[in-house]
N, C-alpha and C. Protein backbone atom coordinates (compact mmCIF):
# COMPACT_ATOMS: atom_id res chain seq x y z
N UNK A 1 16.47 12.72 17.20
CA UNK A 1 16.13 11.67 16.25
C UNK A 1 15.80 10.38 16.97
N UNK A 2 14.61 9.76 16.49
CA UNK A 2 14.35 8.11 16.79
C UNK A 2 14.91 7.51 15.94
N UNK A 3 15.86 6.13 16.97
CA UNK A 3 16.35 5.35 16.03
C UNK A 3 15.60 4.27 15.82
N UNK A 4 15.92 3.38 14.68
CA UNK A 4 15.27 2.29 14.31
C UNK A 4 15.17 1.10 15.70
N UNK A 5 14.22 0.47 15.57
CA UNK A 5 13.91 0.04 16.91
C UNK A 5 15.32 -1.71 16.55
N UNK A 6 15.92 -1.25 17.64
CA UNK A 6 17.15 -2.69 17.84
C UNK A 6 16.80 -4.13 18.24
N UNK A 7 15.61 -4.30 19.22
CA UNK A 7 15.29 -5.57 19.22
C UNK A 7 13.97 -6.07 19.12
N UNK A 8 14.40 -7.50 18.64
CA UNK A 8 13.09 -7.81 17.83
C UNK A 8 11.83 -7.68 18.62
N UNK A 9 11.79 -7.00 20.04
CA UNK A 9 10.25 -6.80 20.50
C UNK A 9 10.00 -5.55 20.14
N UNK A 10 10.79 -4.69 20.17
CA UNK A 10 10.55 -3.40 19.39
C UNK A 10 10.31 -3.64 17.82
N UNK A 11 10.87 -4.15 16.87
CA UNK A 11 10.52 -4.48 15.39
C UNK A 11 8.88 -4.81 15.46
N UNK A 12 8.64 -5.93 16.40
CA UNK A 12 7.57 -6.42 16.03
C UNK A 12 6.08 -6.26 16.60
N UNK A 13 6.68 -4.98 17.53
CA UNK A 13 5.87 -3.89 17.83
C UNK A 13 5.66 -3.22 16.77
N UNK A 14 6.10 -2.52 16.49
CA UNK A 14 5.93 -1.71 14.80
C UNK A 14 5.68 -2.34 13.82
N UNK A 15 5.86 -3.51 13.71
CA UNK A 15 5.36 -4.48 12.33
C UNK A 15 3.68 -4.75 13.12
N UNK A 16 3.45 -5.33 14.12
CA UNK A 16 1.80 -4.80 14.54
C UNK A 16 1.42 -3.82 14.39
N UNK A 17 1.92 -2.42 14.61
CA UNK A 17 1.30 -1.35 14.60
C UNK A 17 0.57 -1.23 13.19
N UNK A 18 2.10 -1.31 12.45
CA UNK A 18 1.71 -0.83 10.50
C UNK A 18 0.47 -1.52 10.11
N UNK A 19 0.30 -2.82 10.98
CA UNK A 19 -0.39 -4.13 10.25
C UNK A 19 -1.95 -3.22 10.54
N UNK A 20 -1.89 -2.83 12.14
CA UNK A 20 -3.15 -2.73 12.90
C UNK A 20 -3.85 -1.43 11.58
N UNK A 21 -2.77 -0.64 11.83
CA UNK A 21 -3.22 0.83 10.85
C UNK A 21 -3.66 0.17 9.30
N UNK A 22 -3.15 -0.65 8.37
CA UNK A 22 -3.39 -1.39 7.49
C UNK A 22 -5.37 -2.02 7.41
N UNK A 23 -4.91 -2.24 8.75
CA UNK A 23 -6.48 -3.33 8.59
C UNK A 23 -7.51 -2.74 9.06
N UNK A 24 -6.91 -1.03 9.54
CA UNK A 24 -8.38 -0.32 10.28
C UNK A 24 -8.53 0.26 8.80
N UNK A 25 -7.34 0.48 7.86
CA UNK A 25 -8.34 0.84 6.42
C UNK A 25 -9.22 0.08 5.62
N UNK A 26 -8.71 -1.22 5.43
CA UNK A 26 -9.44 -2.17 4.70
C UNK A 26 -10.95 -1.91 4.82
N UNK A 27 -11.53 -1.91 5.90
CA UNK A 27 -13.33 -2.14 5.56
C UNK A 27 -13.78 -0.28 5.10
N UNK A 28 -12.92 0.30 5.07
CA UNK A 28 -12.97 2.10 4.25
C UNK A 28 -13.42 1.87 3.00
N UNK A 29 -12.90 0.88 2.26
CA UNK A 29 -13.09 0.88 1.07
C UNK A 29 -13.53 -0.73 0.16
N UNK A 30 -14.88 -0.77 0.27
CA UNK A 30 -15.46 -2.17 -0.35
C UNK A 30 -14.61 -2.08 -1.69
N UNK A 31 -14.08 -3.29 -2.10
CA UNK A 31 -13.93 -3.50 -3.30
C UNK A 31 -12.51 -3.99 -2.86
N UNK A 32 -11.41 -3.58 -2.00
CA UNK A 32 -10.03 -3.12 -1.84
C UNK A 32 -9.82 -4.52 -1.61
N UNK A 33 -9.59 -5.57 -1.78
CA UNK A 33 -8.28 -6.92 -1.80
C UNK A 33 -7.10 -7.06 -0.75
N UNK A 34 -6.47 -6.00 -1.17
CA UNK A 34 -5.50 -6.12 -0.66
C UNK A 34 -4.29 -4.12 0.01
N UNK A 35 -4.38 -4.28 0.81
CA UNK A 35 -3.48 -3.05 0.97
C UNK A 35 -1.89 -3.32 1.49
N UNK A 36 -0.80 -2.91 0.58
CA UNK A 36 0.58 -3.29 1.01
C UNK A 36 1.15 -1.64 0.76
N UNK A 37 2.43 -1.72 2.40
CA UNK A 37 2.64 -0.48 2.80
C UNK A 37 3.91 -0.54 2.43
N UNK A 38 4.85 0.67 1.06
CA UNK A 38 6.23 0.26 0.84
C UNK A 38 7.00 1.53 1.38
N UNK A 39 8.33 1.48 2.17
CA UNK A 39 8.85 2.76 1.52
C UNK A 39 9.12 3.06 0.47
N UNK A 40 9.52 4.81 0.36
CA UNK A 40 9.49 5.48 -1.05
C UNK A 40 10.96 4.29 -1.43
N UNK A 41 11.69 3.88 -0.70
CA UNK A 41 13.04 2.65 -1.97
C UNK A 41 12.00 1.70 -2.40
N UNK A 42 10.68 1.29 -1.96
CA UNK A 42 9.96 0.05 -2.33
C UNK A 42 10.39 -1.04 -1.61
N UNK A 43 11.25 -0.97 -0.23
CA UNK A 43 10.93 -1.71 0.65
C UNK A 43 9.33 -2.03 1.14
N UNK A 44 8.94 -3.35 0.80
CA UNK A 44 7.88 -3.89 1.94
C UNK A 44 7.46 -3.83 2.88
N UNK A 45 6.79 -2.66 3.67
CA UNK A 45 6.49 -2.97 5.32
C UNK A 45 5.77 -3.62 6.18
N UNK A 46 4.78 -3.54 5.18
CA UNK A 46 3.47 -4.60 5.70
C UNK A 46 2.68 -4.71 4.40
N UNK A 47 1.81 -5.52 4.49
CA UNK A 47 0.73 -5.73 3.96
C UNK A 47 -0.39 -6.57 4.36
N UNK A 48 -1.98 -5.80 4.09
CA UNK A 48 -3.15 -6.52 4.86
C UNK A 48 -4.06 -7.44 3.44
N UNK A 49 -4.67 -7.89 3.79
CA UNK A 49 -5.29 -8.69 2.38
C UNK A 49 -6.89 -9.04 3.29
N UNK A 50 -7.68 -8.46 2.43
CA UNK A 50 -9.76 -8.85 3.11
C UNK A 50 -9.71 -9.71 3.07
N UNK A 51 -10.64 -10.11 4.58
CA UNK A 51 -10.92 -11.51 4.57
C UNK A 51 -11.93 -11.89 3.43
N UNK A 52 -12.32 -11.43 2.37
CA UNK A 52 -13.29 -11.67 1.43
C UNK A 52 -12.47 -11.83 0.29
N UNK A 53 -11.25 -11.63 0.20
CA UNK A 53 -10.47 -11.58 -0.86
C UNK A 53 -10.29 -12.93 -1.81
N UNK A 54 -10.41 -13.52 -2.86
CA UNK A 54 -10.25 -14.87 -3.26
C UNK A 54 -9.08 -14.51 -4.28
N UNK A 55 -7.71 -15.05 -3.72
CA UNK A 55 -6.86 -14.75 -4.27
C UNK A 55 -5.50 -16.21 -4.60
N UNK A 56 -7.05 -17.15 -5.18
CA UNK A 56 -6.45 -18.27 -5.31
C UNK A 56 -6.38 -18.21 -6.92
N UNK A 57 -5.34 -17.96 -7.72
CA UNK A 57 -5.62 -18.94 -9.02
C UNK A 57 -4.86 -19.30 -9.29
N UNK A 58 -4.80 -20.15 -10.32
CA UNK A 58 -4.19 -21.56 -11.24
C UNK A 58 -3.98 -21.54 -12.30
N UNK A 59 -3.64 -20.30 -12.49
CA UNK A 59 -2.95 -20.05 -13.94
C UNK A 59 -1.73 -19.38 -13.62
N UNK A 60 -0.67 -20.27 -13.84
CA UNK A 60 0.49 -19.58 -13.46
C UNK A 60 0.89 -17.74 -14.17
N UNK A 61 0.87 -18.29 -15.29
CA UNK A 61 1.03 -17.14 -16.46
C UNK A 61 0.05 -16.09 -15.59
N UNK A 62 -1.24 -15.97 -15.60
CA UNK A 62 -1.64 -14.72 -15.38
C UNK A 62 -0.89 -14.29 -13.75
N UNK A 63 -0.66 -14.54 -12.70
CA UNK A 63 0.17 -14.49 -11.58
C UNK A 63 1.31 -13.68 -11.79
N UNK A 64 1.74 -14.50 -12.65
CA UNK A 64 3.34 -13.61 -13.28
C UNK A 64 3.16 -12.61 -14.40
N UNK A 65 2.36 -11.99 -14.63
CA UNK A 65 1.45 -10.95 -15.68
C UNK A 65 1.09 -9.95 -14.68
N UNK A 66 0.47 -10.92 -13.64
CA UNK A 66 -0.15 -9.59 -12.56
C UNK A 66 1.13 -9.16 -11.62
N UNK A 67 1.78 -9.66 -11.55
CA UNK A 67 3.54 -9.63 -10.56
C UNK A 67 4.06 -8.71 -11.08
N UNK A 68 4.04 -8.81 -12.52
CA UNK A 68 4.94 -7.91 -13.48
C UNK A 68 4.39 -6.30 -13.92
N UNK A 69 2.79 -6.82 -13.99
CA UNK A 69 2.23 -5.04 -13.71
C UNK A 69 2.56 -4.51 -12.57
N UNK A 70 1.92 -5.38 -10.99
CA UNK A 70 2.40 -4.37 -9.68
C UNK A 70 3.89 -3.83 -9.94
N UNK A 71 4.61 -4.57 -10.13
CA UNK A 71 6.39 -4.25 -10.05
C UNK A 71 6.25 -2.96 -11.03
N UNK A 72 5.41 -3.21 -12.30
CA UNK A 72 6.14 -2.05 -13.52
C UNK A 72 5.38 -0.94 -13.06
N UNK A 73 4.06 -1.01 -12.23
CA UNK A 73 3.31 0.26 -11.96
C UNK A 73 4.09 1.03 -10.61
N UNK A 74 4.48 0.00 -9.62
CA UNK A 74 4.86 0.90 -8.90
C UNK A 74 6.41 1.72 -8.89
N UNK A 75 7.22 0.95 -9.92
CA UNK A 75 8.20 1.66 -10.16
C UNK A 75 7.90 2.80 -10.97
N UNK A 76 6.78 3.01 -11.55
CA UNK A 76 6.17 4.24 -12.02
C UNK A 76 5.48 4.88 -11.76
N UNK A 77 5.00 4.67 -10.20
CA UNK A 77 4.28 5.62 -9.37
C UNK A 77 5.48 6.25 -8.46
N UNK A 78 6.74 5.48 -8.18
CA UNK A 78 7.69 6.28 -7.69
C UNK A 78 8.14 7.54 -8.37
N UNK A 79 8.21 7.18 -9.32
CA UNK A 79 8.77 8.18 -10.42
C UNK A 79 7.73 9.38 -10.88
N UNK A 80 6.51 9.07 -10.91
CA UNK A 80 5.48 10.32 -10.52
C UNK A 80 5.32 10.78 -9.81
N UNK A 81 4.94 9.88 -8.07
CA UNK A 81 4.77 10.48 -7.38
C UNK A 81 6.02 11.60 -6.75
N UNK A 82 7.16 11.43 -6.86
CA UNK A 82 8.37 12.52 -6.67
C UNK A 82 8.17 13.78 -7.47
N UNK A 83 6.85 13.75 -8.22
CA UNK A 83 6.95 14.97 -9.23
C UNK A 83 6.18 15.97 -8.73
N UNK A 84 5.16 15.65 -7.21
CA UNK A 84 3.79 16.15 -6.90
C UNK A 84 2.83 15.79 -6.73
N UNK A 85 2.32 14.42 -8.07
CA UNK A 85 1.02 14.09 -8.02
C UNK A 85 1.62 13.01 -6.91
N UNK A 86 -0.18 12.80 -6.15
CA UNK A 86 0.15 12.34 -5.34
C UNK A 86 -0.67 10.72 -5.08
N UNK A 87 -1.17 10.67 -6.39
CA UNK A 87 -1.56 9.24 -6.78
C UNK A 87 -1.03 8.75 -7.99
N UNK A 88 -1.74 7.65 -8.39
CA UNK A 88 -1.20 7.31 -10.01
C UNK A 88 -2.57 5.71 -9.67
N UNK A 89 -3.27 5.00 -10.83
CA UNK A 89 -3.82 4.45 -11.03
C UNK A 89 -3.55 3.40 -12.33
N UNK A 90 -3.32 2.24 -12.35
CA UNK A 90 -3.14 1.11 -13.21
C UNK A 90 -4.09 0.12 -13.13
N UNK A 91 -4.33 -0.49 -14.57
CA UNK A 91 -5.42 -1.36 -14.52
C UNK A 91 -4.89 -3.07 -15.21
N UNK A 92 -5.48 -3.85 -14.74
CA UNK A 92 -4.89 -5.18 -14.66
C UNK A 92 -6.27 -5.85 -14.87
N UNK A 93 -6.27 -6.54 -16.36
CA UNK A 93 -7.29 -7.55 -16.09
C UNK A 93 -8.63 -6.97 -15.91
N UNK A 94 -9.01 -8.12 -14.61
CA UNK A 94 -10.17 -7.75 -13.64
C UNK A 94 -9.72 -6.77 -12.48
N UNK A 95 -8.28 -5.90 -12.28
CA UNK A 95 -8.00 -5.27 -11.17
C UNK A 95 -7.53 -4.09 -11.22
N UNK A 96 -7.37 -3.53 -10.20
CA UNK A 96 -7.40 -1.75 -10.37
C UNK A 96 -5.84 -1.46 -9.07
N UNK A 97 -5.09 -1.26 -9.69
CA UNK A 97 -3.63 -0.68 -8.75
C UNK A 97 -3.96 0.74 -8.79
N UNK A 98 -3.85 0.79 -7.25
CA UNK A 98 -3.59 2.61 -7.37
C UNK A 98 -2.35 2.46 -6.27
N UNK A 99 -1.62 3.79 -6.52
CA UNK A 99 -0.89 4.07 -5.37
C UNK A 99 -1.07 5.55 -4.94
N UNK A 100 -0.71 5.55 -3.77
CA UNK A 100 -1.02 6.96 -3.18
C UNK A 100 0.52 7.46 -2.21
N UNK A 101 0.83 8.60 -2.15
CA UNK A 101 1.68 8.80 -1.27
C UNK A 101 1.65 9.66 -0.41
N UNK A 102 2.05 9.15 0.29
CA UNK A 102 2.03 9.23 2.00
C UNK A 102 3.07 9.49 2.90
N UNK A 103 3.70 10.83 3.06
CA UNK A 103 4.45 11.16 2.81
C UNK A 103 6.13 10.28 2.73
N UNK A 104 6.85 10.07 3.45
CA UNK A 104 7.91 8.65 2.66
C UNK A 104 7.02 7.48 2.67
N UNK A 105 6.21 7.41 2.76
CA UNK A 105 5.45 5.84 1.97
C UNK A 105 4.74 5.75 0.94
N UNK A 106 4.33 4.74 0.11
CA UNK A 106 4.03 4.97 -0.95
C UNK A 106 2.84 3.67 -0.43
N UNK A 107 1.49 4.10 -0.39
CA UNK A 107 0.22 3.17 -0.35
C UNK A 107 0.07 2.39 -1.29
N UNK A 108 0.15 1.16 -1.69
CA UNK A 108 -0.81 0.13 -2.98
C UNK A 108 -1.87 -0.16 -2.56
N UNK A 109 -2.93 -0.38 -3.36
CA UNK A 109 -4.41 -0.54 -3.34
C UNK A 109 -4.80 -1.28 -4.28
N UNK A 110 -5.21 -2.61 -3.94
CA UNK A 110 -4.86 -3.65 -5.19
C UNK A 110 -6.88 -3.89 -4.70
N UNK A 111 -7.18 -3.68 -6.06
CA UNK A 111 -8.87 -3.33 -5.88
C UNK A 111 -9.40 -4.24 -6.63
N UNK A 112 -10.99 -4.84 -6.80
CA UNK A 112 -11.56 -4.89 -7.63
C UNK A 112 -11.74 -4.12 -8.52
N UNK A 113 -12.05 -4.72 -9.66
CA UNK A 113 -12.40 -3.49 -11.08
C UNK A 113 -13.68 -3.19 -10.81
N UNK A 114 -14.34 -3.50 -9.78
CA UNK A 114 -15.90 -2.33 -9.22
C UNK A 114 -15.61 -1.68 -8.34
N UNK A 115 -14.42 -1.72 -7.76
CA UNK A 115 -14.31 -0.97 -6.18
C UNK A 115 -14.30 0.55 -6.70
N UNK A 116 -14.98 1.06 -5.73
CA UNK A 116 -15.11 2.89 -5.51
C UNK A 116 -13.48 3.17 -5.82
N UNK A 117 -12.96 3.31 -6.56
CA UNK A 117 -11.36 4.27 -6.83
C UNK A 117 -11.55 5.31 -6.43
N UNK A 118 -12.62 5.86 -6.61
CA UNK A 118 -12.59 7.85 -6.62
C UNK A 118 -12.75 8.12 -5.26
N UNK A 119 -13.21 6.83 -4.09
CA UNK A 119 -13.35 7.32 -2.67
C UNK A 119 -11.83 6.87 -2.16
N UNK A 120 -11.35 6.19 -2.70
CA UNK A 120 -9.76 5.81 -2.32
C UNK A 120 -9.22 7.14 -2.55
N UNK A 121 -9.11 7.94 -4.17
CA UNK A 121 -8.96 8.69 -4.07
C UNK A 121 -8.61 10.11 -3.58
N UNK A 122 -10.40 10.22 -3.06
CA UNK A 122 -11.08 11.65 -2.16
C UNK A 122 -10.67 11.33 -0.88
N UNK A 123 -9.87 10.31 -0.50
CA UNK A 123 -9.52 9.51 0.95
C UNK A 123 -7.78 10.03 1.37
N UNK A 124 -7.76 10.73 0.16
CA UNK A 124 -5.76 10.83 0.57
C UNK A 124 -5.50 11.31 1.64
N UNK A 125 -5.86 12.16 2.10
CA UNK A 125 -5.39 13.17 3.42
C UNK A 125 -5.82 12.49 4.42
N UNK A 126 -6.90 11.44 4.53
CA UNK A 126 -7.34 10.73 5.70
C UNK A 126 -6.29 9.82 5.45
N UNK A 127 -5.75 8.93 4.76
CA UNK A 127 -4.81 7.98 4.72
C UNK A 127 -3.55 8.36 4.75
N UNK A 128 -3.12 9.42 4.91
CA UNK A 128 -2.16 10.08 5.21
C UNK A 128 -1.99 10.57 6.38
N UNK A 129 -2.84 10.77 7.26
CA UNK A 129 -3.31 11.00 8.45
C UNK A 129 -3.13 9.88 9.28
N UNK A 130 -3.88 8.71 8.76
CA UNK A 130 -3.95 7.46 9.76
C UNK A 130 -2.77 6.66 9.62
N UNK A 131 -1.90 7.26 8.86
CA UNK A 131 -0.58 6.36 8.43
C UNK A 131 0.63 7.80 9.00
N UNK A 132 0.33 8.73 9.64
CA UNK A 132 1.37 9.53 10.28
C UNK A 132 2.22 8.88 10.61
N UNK A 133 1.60 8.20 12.13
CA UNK A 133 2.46 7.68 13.18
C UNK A 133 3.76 6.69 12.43
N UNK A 134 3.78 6.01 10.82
CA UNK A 134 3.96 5.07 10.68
C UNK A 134 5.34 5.77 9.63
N UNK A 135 4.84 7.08 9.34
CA UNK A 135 5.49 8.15 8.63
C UNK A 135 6.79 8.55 9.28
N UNK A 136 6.00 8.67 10.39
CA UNK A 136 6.88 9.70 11.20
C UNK A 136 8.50 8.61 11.50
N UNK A 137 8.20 7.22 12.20
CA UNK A 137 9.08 6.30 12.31
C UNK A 137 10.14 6.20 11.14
N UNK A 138 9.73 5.86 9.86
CA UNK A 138 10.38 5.70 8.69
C UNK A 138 10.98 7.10 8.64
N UNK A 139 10.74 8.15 8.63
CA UNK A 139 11.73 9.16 8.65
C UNK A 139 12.69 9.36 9.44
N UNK A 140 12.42 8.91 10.66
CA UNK A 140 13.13 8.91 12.11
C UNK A 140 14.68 7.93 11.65
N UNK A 141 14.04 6.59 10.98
CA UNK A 141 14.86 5.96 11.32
C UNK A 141 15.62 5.73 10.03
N UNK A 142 15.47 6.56 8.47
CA UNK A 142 16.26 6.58 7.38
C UNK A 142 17.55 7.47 7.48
């Protein structure tokens, strides 16, 4: 067994790695905003955000509308994805949540409402693939 890495140059070796693997997906998929990497508890591991992303607004209320879908969708993509399926898709507004899982991680994909979904989609086994190495650690070290 690998244990969890003990000092913070090891942590933040692996918090680059997740980031690096994060941001070689981003230009995969036009439309994609934002990609955040959780374990299956919904711990946070990383998350990347496009540099094209405009994710300024000024309406408090919708912020805390959109806070409250990610939170309610992905506590309900946990709960699906443990069943088999191995995505789940929510819609927000102008935005498109998908999650995907990977094996103990659970992918968010916080999209435009034009972005290609169905190539995020047809993309699972490649994103499951390029997120091994990142797999393999989190199992090592739960």
């Amino acid at each position: 067994l690998t244990k969890r890495p003990q000092s913070a140059t090891q942590r933040k070796a692996m918090s680059d790695t997740v980031l690096s693997l994060l941001n070689e997906l981003l230009p995969r998929f036009p439309g994609v905003l934002e990609i955040t990497l959780c374990s299956a508890d919904g711990t946070v591991l990383a998350t990347a955000a496009s540099p094209y992303a405009d994710v300024e607004t000024t309406d408090d209320d919708s912020q805390s509308r959109f806070a409250t879908c990610v939170m309610s969708a992905t506590a309900q993509a946990k709960k699906v994805l443990n069943s088999g399926i191995r995505s789940t898709m929510a819609y927000f507004d102008n935005l498109v949540i998908i999650h995907v899982l990977a094996g103990p991680l659970i992918v968010c994909f916080i999209c435009e409402i034009t972005a290609n979904t169905g190539a995020i989609l047809d993309s699972t086994e490649a994103i499951q693939e390029t997120l091994q190495p990142v797999a393999a650690l989190v199992s090592t070290a739960s």
